[in-house]
N, C-alpha and C. Protein backbone atom coordinates (compact mmCIF):
# COMPACT_ATOMS: atom_id res chain seq x y z
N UNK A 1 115.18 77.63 147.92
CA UNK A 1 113.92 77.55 147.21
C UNK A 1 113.69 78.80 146.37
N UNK A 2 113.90 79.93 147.06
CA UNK A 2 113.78 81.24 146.38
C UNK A 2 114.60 81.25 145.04
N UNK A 3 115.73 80.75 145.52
CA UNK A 3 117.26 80.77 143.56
C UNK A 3 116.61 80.35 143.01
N UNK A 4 115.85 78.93 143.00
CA UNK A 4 115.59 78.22 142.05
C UNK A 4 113.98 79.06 141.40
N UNK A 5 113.32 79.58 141.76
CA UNK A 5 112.57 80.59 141.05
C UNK A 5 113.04 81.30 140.19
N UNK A 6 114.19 81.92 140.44
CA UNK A 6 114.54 83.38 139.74
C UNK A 6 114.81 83.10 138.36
N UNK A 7 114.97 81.60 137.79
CA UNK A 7 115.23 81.72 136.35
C UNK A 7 113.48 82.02 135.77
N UNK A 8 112.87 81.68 136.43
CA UNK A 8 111.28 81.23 136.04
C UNK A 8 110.88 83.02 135.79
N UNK A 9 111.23 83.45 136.53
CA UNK A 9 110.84 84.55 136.59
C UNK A 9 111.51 85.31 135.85
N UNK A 10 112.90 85.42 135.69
CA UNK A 10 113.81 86.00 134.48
C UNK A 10 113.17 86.25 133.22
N UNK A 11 112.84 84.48 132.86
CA UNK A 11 112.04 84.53 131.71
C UNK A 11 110.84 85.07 131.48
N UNK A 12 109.84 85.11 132.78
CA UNK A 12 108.75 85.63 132.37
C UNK A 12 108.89 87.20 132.18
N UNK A 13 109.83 87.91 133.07
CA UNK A 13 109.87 89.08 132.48
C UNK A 13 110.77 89.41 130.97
N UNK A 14 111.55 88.72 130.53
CA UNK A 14 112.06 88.78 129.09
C UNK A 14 110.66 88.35 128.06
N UNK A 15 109.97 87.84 128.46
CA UNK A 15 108.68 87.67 127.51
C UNK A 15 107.45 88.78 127.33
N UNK A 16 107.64 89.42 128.82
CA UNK A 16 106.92 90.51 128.69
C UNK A 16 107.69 92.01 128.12
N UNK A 17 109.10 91.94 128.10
CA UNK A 17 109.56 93.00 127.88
C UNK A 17 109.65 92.57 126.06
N UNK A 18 109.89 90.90 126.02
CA UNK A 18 110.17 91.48 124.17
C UNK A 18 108.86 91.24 124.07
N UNK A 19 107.41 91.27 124.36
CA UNK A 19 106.38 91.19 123.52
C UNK A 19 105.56 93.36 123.39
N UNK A 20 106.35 93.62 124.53
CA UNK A 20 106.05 94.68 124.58
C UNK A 20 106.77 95.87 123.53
N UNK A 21 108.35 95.37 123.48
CA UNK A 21 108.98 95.74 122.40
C UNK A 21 109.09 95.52 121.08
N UNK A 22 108.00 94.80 120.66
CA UNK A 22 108.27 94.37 119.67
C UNK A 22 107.89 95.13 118.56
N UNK A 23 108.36 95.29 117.19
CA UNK A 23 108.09 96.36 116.32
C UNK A 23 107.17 96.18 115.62
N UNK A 24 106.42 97.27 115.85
CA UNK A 24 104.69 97.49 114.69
C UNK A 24 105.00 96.95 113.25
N UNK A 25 103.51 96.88 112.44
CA UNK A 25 103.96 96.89 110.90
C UNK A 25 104.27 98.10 110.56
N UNK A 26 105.31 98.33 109.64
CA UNK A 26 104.94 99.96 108.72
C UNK A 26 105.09 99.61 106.95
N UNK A 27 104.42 100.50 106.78
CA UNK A 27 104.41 100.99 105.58
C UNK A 27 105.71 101.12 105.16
N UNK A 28 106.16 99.93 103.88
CA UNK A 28 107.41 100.18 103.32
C UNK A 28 107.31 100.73 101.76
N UNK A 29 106.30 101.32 101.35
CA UNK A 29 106.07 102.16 100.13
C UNK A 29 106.95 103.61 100.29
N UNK A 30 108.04 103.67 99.52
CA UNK A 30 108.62 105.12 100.37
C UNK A 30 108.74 105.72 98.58
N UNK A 31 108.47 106.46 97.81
CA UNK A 31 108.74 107.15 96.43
C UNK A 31 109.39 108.39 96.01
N UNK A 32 110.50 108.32 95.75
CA UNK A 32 111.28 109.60 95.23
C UNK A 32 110.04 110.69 94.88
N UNK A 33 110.34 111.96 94.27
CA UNK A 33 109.28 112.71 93.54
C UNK A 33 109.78 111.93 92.22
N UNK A 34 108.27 112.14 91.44
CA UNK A 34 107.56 111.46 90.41
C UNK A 34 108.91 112.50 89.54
N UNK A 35 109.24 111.92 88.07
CA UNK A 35 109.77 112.93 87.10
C UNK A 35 108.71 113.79 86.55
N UNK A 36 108.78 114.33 85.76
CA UNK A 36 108.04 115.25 84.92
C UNK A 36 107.58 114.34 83.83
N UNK A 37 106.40 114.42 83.16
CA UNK A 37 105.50 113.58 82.35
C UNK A 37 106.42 113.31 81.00
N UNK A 38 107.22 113.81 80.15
CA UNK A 38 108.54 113.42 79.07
C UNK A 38 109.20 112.79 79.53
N UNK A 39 109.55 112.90 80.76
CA UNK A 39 111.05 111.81 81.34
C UNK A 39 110.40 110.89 81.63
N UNK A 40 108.64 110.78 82.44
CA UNK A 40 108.69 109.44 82.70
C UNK A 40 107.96 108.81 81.47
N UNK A 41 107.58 109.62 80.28
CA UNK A 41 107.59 108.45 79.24
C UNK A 41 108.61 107.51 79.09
N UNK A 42 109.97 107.96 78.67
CA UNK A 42 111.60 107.81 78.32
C UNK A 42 111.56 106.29 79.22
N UNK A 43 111.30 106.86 80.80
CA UNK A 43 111.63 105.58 81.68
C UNK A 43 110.63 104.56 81.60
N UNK A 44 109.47 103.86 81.00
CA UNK A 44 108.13 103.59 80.96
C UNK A 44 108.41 102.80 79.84
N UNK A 45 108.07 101.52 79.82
CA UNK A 45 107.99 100.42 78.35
C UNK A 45 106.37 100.78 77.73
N UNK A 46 105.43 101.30 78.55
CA UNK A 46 104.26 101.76 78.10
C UNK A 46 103.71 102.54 78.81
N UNK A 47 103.22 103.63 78.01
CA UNK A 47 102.27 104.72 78.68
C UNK A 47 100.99 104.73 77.75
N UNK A 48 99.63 104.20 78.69
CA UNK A 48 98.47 104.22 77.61
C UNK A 48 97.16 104.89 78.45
N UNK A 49 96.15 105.38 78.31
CA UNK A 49 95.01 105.76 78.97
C UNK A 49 94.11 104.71 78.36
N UNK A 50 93.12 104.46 79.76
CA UNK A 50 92.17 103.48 79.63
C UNK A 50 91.26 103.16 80.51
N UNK A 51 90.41 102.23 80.44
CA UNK A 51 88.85 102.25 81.32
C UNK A 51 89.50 101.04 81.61
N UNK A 52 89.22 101.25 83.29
CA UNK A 52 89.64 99.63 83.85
C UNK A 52 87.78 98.44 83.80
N UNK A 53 88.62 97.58 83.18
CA UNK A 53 87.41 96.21 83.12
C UNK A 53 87.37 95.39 83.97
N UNK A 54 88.32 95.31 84.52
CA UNK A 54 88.44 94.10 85.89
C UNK A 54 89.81 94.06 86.92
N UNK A 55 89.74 94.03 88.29
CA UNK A 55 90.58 94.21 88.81
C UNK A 55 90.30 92.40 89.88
N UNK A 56 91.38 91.88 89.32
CA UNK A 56 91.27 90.53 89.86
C UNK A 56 92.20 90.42 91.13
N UNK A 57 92.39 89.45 92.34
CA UNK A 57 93.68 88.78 92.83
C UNK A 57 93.95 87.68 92.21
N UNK A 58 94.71 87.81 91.99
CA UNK A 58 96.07 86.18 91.49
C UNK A 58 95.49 85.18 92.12
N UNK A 59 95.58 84.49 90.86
CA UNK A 59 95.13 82.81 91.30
C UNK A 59 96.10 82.38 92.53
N UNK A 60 95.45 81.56 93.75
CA UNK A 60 96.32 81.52 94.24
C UNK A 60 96.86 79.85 93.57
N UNK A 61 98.22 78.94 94.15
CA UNK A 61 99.18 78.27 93.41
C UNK A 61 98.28 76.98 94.55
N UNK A 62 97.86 75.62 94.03
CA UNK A 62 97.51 75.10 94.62
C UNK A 62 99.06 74.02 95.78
N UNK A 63 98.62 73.82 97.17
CA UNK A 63 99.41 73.47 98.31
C UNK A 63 100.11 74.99 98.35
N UNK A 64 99.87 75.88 98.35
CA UNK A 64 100.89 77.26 98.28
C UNK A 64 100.25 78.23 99.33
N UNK A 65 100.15 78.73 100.90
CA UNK A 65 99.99 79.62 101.15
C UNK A 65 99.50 80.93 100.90
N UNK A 66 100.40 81.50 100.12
CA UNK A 66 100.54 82.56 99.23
C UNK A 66 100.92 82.42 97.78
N UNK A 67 99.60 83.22 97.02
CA UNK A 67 99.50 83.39 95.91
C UNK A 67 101.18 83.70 95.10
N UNK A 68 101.26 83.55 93.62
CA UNK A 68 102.65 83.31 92.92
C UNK A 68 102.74 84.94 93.22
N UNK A 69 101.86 85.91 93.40
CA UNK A 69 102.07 87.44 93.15
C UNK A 69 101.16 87.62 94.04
N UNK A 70 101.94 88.96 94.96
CA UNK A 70 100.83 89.15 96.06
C UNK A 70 100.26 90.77 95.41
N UNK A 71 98.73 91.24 95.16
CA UNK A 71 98.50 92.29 94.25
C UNK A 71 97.43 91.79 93.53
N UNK A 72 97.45 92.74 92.76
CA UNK A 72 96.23 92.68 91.79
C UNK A 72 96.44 92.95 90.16
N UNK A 73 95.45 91.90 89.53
CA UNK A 73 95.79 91.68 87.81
C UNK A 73 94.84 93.09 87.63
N UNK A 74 94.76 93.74 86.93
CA UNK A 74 93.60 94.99 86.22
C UNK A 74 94.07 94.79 84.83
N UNK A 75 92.62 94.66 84.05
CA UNK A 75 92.20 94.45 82.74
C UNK A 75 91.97 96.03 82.12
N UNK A 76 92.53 96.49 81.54
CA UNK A 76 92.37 97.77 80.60
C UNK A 76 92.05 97.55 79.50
N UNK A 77 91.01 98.68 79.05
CA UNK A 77 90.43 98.68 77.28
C UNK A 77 91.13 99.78 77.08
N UNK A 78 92.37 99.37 76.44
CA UNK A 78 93.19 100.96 75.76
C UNK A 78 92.54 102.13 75.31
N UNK A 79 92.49 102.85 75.45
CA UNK A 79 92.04 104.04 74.70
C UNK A 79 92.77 104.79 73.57
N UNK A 80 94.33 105.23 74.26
CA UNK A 80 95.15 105.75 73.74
C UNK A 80 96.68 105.36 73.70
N UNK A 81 97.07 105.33 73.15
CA UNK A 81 98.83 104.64 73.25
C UNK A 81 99.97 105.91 72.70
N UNK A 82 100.41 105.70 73.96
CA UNK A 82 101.94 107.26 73.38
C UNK A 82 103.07 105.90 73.57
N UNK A 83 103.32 104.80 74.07
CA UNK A 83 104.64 103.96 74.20
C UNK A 83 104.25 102.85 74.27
N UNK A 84 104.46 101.92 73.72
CA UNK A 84 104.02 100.31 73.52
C UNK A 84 103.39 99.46 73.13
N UNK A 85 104.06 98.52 72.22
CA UNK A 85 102.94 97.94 71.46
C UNK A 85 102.07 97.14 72.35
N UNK A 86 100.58 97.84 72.38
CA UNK A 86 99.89 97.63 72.93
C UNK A 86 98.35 97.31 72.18
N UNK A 87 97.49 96.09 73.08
CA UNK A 87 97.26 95.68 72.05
C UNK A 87 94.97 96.35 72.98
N UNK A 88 94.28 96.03 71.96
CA UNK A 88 92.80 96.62 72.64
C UNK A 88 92.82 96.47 73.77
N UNK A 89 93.08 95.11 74.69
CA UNK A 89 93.22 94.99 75.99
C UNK A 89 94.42 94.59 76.22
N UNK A 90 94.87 95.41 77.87
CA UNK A 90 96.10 95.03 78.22
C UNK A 90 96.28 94.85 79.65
N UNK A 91 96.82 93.61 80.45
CA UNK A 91 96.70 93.17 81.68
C UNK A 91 98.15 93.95 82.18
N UNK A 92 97.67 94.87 83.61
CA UNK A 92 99.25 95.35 84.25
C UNK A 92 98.83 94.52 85.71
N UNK A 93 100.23 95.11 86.40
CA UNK A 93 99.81 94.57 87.50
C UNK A 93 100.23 95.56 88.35
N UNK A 94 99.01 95.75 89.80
CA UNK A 94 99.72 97.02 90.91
C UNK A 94 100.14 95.79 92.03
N UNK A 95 101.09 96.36 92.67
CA UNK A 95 101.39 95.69 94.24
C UNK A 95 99.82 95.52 95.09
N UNK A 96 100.05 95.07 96.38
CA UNK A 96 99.53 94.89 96.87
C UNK A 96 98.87 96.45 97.62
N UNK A 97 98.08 96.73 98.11
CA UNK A 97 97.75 98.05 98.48
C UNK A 97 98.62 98.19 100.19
N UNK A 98 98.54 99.92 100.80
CA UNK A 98 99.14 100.15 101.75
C UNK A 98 100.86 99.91 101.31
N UNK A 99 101.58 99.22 102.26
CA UNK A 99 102.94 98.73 102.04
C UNK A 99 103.52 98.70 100.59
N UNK A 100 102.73 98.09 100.04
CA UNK A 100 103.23 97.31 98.50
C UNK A 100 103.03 98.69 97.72
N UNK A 101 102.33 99.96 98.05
CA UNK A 101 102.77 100.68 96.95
C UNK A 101 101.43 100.44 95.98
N UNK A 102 100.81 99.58 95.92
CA UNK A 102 100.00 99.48 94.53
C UNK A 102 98.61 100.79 94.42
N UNK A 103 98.13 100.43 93.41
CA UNK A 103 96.96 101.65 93.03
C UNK A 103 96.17 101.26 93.25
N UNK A 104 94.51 101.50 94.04
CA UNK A 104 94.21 101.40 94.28
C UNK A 104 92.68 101.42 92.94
N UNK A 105 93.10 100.77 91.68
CA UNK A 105 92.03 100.94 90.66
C UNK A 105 90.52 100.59 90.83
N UNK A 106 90.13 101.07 90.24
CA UNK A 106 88.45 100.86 90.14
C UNK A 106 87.74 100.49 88.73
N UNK A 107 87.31 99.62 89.08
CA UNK A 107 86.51 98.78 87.50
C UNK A 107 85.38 100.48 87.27
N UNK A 108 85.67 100.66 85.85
CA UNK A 108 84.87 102.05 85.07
C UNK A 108 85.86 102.92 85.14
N UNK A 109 86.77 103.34 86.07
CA UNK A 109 87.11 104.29 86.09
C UNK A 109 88.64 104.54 84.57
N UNK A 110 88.63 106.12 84.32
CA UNK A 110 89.62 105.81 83.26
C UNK A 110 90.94 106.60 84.21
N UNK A 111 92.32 106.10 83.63
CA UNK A 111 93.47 106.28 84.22
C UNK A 111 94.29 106.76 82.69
N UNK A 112 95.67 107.46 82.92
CA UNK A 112 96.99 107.73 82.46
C UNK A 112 97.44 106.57 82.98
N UNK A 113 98.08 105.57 82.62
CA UNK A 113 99.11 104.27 83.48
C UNK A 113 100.53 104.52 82.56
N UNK A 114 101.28 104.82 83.50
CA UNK A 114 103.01 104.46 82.84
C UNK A 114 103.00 103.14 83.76
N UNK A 115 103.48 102.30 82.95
CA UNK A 115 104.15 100.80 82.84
C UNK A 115 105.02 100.53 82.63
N UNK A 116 105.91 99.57 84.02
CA UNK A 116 106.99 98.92 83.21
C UNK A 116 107.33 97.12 83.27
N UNK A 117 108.07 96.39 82.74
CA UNK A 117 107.91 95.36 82.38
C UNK A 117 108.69 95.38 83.91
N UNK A 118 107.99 93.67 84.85
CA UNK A 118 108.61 93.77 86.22
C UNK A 118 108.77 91.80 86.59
N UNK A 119 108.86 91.41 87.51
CA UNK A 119 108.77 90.16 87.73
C UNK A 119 107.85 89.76 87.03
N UNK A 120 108.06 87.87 86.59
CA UNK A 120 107.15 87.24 85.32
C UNK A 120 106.63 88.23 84.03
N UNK A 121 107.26 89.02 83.83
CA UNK A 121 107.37 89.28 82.19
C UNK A 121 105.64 90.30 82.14
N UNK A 122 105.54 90.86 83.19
CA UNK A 122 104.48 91.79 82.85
C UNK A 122 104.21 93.08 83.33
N UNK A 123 103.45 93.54 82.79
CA UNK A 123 103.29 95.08 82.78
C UNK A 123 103.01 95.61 84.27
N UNK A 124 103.65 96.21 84.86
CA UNK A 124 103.62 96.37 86.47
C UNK A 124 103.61 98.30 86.65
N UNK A 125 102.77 98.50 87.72
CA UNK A 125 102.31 99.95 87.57
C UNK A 125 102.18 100.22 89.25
N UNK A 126 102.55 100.91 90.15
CA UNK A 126 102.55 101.45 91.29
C UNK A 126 102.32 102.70 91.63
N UNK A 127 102.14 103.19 92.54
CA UNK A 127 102.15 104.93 93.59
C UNK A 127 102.95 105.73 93.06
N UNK A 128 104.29 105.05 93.21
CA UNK A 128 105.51 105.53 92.42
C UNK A 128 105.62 106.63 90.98
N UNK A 129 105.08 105.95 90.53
CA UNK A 129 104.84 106.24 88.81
C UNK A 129 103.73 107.10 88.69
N UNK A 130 103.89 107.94 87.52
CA UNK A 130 102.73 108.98 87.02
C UNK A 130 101.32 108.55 86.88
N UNK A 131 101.20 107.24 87.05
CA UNK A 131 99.79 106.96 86.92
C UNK A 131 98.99 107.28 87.87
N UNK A 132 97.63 108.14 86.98
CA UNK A 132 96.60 108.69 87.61
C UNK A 132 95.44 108.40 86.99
N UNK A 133 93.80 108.85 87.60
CA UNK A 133 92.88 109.38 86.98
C UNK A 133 93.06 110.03 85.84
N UNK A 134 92.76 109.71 84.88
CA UNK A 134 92.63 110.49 83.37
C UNK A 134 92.16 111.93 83.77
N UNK A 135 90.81 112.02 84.65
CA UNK A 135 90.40 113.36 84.78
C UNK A 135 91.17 114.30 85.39
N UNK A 136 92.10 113.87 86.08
CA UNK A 136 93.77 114.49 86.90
C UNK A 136 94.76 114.37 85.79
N UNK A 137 95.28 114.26 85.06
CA UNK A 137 96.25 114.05 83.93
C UNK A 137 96.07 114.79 82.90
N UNK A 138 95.84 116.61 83.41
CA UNK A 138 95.85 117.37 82.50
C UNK A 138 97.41 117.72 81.56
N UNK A 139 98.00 117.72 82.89
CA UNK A 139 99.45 118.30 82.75
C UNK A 139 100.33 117.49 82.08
N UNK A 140 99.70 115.72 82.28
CA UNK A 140 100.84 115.26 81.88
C UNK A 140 100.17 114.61 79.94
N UNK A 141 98.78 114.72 79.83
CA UNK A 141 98.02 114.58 78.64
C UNK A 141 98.32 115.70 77.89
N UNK A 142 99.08 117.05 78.62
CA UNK A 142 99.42 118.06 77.29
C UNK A 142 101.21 118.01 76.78
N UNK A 143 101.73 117.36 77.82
CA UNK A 143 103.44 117.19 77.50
C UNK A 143 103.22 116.25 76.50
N UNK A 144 102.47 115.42 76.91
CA UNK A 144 102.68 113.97 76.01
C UNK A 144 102.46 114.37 74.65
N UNK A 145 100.99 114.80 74.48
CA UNK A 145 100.86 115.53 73.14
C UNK A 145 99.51 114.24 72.60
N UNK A 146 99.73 114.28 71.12
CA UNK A 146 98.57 113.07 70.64
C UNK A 146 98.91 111.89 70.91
N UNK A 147 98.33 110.62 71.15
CA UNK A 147 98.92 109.33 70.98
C UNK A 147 97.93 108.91 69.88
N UNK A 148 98.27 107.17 69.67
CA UNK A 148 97.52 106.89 68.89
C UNK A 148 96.39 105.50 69.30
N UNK A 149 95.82 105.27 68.18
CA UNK A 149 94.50 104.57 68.60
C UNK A 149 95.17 103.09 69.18
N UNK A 150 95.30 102.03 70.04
CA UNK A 150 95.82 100.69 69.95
C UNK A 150 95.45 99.95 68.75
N UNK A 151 96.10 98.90 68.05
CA UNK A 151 95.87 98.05 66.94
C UNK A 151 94.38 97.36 67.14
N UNK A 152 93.63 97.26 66.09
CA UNK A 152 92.18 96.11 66.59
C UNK A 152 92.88 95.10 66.59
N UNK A 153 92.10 94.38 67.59
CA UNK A 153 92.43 93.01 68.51
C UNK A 153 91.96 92.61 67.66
N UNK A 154 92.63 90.85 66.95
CA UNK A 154 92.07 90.05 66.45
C UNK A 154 91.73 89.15 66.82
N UNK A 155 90.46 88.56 65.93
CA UNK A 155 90.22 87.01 67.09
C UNK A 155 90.22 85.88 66.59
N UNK A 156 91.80 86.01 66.62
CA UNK A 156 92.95 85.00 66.52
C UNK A 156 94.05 84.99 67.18
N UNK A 157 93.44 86.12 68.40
CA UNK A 157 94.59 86.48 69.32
C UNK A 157 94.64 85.05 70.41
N UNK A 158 95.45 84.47 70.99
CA UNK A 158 95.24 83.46 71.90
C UNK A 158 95.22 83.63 72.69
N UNK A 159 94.71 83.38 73.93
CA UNK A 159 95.36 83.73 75.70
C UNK A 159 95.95 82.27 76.01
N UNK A 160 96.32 82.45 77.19
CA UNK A 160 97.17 81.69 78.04
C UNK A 160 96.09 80.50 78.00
N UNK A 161 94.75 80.49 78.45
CA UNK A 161 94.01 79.22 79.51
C UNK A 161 93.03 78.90 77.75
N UNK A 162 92.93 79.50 76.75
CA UNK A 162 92.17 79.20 75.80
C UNK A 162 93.35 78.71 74.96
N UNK A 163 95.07 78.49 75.00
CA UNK A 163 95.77 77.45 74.37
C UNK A 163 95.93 76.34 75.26
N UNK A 164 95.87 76.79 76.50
CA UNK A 164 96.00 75.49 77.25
C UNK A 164 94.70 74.33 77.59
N UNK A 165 93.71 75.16 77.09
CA UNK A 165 92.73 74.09 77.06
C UNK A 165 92.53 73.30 75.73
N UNK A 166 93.24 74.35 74.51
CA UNK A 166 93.30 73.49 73.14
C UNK A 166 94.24 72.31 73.44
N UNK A 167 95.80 72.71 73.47
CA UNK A 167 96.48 71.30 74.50
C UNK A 167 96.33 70.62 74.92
N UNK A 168 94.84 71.07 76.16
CA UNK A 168 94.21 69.46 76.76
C UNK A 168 93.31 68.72 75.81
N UNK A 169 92.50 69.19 75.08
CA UNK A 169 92.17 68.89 74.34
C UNK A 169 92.31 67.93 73.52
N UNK A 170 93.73 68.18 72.48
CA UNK A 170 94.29 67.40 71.30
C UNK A 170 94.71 66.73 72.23
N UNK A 171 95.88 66.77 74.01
CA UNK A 171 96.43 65.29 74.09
C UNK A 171 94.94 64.68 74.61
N UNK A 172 93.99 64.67 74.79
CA UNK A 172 92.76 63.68 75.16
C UNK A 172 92.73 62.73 74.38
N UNK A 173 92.16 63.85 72.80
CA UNK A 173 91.65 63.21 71.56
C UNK A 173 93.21 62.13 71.43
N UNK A 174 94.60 62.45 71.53
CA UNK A 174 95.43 61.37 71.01
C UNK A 174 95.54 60.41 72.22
N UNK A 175 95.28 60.55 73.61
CA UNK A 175 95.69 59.28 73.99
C UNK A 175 94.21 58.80 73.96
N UNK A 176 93.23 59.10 73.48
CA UNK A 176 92.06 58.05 73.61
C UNK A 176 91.97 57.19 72.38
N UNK A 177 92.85 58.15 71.73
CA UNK A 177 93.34 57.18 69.91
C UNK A 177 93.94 55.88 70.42
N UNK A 178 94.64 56.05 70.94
CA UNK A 178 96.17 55.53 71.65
C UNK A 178 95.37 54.37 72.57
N UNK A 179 94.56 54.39 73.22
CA UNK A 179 93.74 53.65 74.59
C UNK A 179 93.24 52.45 73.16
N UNK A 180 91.72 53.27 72.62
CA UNK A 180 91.30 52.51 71.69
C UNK A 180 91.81 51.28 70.64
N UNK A 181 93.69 51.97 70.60
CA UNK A 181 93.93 50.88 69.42
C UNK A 181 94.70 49.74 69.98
N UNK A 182 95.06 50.35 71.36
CA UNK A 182 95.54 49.10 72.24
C UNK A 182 95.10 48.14 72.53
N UNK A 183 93.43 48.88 72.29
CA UNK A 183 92.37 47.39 73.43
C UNK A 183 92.04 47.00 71.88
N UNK A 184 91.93 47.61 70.40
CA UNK A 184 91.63 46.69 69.47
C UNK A 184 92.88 45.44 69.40
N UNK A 185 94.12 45.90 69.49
CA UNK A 185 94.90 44.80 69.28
C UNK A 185 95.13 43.45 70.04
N UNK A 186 94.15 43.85 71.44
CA UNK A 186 93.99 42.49 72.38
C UNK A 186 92.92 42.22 72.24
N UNK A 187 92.48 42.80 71.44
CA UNK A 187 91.26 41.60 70.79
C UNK A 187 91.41 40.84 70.16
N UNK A 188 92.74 41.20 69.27
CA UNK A 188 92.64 39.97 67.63
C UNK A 188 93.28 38.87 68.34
C-alpha cells in the first residue's frame, strides 16, 4: 500500500520544487554606451526636436490577443530637423516600457529623438538611443549645430484612415450604382 503512494508523492514534491524554482521576470533592455551626438546622427534615419502631442497604444487587431505592436505610437510637432525628411508632424514609435526598452514620453513635453526606421516601416526610438528631454540635450544640441525648420504640412497631405474612408466611400457610391441598375433592369 505504502509503494503505491510514492509516485503520488514524487510528483507532488516535483511540483513544489519546479514552482518554487521557477524563474522571475527580468528586464531584457540591456544598452551598449550611447555614441557621441555626430556618430549617432550618422547611425539615425532622423534626428528632430519636438513637443510630444499624443502618446497612444496600438490599435489592438480584432480576434488578436495582442496588439500588431506591443508599445506606444507618440505624435510629434517638429520643431527642428538636422536628418530626415520630415514632415510638421511625425509618428515614432517607443517599445513597450521596463523590458522593451521604450521612453517613457509625456504629451507637452519637448525631446532631442534620434530615429530609426524599424519593423512595419516606421520611425522607432528607445533607451538605447540619444533621445532625451530637449532641456538635457545641451551637449548633444551644440555638436549637432543649426538644423532646419520641417517643410509646412499641406492639406493635401493624406493619412492612412482619411484614404481609407475615401475608398469606402467611392466603393459604396459604385456598388449602390451597381444595386440600383440591377433592380431597374427587373423592372422592364
Amino acid at each position: 500500500m505504502m509503494f503505491r503512494a510514492i509516485p503520488y508523492w514524487l510528483f507532488a514534491v516535483a511540483v513544489i520544487v519546479t514552482s518554487l524554482l521557477s524563474p522571475s521576470p527580468a528586464a531584457a533592455c540591456s544598452c551598449a554606451p550611447a555614441p557621441d551626438p555626430v556618430t549617432a546622427l550618422g547611425q539615425s534615419a532622423a534626428v528632430f526636436s519636438g513637443k510630444v502631442l499624443r502618446v497612444e497604444e496600438p490599435v489592438r487587431m480584432p480576434f488578436l490577443s495582442t496588439p500588431a505592436r506591443i508599445g506606444f505610437d507618440v505624435t510629434f510637432e517638429v520643431q527642428t530637423v538636422w536628418k530626415g525628411a520630415l514632415q510638421s508632424q511625425v509618428l515614432v514609435v517607443t517599445s513597450g516600457l521596463g523590458g522593451g526598452c521604450g521612453i517613457p514620453f509625456q504629451p507637452g513635453d519637448e525631446y532631442l529623438v534620434y530615429a530609426s526606421y524599424w519593423e512595419h516601416s516606421d520611425l522607432e526610438t528607445n533607451i538605447c538611443t540619444r533621445t532625451t528631454l530637449l532641456a538635457d540635450a545641451t551637449e548633444d544640441l551644440q555638436a549637432l549645430g543649426t538644423g532646419s525648420a520641417p517643410p509646412p504640412s499641406s492639406a493635401s497631405d493624406w493619412t492612412l484612415p482619411a484614404f481609407a474612408g475615401a475608398v469606402a466611400v467611392v466603393f459604396c457610391v459604385i456598388a449602390l450604382f451597381f444595386f440600383y441598375r440591377q433592380k431597374s433592369k427587373r423592372r422592364r
